[in-house]
Structures are given as C-alpha cells and as structure tokens.
Protein backbone atom coordinates (compact mmCIF):
# COMPACT_ATOMS: atom_id res chain seq x y z
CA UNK A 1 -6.30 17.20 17.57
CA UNK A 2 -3.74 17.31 20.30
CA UNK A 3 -6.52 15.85 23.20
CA UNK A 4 -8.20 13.46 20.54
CA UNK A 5 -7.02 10.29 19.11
CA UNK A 6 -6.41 9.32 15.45
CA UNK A 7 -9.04 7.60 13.70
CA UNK A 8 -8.25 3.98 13.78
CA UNK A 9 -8.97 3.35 10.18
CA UNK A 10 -8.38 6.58 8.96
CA UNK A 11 -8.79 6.60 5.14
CA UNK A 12 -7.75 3.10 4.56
CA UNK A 13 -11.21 1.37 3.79
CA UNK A 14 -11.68 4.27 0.82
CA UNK A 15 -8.55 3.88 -0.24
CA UNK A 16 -8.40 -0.30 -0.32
CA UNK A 17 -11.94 -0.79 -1.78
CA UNK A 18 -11.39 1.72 -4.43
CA UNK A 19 -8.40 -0.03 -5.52
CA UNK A 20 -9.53 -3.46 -5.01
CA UNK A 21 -12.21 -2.47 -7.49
CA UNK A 22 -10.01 -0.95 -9.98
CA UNK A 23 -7.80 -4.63 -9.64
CA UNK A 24 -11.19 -6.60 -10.11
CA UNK A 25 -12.28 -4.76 -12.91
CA UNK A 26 -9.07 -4.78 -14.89
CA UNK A 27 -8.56 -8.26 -14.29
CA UNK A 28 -12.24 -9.04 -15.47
CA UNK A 29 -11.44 -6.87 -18.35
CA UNK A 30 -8.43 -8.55 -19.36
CA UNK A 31 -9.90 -12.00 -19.07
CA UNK A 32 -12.65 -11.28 -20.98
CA UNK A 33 -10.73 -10.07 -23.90
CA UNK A 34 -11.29 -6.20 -23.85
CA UNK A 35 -7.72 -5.62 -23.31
CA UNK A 36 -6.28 -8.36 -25.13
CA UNK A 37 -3.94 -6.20 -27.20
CA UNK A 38 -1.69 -5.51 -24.17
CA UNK A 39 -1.44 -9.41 -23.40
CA UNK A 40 2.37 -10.74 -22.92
CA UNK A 41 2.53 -13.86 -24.77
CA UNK A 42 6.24 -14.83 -24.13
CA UNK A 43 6.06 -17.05 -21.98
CA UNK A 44 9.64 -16.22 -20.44
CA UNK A 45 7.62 -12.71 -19.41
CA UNK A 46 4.94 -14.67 -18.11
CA UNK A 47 6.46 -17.17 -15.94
CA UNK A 48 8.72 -14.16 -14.96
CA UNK A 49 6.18 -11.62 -13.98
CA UNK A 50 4.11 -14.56 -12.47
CA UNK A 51 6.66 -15.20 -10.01
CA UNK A 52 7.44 -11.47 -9.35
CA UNK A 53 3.48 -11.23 -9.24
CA UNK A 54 3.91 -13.89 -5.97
CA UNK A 55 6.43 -12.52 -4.53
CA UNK A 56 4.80 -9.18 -4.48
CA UNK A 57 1.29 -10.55 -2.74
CA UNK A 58 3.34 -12.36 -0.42
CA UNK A 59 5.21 -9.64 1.01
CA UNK A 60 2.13 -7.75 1.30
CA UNK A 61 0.57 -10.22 2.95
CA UNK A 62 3.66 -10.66 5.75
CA UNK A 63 3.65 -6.94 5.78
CA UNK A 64 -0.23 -6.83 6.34
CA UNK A 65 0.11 -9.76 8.94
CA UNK A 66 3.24 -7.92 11.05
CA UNK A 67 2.02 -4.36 11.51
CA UNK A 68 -1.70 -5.48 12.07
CA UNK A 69 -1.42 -8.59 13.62
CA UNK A 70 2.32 -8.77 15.55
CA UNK A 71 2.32 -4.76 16.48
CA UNK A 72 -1.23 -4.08 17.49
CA UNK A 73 -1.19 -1.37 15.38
CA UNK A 74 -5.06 -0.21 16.75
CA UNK A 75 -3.75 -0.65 20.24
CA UNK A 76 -1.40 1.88 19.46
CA UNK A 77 -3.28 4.29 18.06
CA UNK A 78 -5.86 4.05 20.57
CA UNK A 79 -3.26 4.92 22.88
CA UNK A 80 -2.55 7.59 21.10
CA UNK A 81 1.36 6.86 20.59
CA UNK A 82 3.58 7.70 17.18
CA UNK A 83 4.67 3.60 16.21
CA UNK A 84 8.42 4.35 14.50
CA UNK A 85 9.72 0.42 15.39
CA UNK A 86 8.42 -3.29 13.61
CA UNK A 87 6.80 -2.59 10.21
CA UNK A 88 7.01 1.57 10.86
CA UNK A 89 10.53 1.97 10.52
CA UNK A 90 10.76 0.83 6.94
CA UNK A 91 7.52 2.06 5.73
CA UNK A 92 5.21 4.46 7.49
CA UNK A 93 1.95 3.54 6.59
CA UNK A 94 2.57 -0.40 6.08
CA UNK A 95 -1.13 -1.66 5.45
CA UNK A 96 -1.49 0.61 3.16
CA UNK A 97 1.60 -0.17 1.12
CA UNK A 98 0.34 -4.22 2.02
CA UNK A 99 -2.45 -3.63 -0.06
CA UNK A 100 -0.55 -1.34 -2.47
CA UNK A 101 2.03 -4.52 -3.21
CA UNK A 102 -1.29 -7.37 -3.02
CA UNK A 103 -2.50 -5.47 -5.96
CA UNK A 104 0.12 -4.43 -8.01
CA UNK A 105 1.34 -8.57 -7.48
CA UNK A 106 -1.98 -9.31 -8.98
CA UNK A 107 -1.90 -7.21 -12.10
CA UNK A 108 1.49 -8.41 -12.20
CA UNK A 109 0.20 -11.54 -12.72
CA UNK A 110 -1.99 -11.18 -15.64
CA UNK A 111 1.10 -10.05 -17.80
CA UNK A 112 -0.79 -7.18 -19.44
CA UNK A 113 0.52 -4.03 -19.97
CA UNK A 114 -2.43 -1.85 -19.56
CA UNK A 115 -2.97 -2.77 -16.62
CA UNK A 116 0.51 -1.57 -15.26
CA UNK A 117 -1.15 1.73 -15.20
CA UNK A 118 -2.77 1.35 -12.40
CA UNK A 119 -0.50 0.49 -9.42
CA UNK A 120 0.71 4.40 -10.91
CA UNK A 121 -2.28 5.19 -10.06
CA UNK A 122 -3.19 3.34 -6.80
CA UNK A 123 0.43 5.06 -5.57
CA UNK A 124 -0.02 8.56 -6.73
CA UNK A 125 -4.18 8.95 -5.25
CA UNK A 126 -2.54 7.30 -1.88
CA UNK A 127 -0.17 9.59 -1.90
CA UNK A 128 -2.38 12.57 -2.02
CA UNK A 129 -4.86 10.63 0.30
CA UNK A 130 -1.79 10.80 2.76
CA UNK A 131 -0.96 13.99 2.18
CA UNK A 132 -4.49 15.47 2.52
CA UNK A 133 -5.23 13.54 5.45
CA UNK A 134 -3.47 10.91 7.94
CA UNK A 135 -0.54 13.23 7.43
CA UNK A 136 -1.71 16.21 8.12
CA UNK A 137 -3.48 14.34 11.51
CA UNK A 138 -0.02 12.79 12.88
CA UNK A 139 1.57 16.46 12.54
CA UNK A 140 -0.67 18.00 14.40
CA UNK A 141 -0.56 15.59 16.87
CA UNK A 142 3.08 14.89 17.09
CA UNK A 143 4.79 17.65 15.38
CA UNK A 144 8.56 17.57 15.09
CA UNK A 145 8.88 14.06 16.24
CA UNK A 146 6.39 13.08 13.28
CA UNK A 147 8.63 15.28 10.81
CA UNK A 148 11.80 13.80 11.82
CA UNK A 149 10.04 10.60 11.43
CA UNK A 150 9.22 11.20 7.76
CA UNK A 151 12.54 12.68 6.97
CA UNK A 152 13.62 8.71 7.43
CA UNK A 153 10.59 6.39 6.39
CA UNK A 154 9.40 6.26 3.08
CA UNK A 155 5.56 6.92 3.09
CA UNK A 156 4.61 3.73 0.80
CA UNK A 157 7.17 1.97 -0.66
CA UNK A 158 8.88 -0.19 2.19
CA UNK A 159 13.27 0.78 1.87
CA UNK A 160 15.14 0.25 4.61
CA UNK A 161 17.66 4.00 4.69
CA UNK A 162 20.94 4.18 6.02
C-alpha cells in the first residue's frame, strides 16, 4: 500500500446508498401508515425534533460542502497526503459523518420512534466499514502519524477535543 494511493471513494458509495435506502424506506413506511404506532403526536416534540431535524441536515450539508468542496479532499488523496486540518481535525472521515447527520436529520424529522433505530445502525455498520477498511488502508500507509491522528479525531461524530 505504501507505493499506491488510497481509493478516492473508498467505501463511501456502499455505505451512503445503503443508508439512503434504509432513510427512504422508513420514511415511506412511516408515511404510509405501517409504523404509525411510533408516531409523536405532541406537537411540542414535533416542532422540536423538526427543528433539530434541520439543524442536523444543515450541518451535514456545510460539512459535506467544506471537506469536498473547500479542501479538495480527492486532490489530496490523489496526492497521496494524510488531511489532519479544515473538516479533518474535528472529524476524520467528514463526508461520511455529512451523510451520517443528513439522515439521521431526516428521520428526525418524521418524529417516529422506530425509526430512531436506524441512525444506531447507520453509525455502528460505518463504524465497522471503517474499521475493516479505510482504516486499516491509512495505517498502512501512514502508520504512527495516522495513529496519533486517531488518538485526537473522533472517527464519525464531529467534537472538537482539547
């Protein structure tokens, strides 16, 4: 791996489309009435989540938008470089966690409990994605400077560490 550089998408269409999916379905589900016993019907919850719901899909967006768009993140892949600064210094894989927060803003949104399983789930099968792939990649390839790296960036959820 050392002489080769990283895939540019690396797992990330798998991992978006499967979740995107998962989002579609259980919103189709809920709107056609299949899951109507988990519906929130105060609207105080609803207006709440709603707005947390936005907030979330707009952060993702902005995050989506910064380490695509403003850092050239395939530009630095391609030249084969480990990105720790921008969007990679509070999250290390930041499209990922874009789509991670677009999705779990739009279950938000339709204030139904069963279907805050499944940001659980789009977190824990990234995680393993990570783990069983992209990570494994960037330590090969950068070795300590990739573990030291980790020891300070979360791996989805963006947190800025003292």
């Amino acid at each position: 791996m050392k002489n080769k550089h990283l895939p540019v998408f690396g797992i990330g269409p798998i991992y978006v489309i499967c979740c995107l999916i998962l989002t579609v379905l259980g919103i189709v589900f809920r709107n056609i009435g299949f899951l109507k016993n988990g519906n929130i019907y105060k609207l105080q919850y609803i207006v709440i989540m709603a707005m947390a719901g936005i907030v979330l899909i707009l952060m993702g967006i902005i995050l989506w938008i910064y380490a695509v768009v403003v850092q050239r993140i395939s530009d630095e892949i391609k030249s084969g470089k480990l990105v720790t600064t921008g969007a990679y210094a509070i999250v290390r894989n930041p499209i990922y966690s874009a789509f991670f927060l677009i999705f779990t803003g739009s279950l938000i949104i339709t204030s139904n409990v069963y279907l805050f399983i499944l940001p659980g789930v789009f977190y824990f099968s990234l995680t393993i994605f990570l783990k069983l792939t992209e990570e494994k990649w960037l330590l090969e390839k950068f070795g300590g400077d990739y573990q030291r790296y980790c020891k300070k960036v979360n791996r989805v959820i963006p947190w800025w560490r003292k």
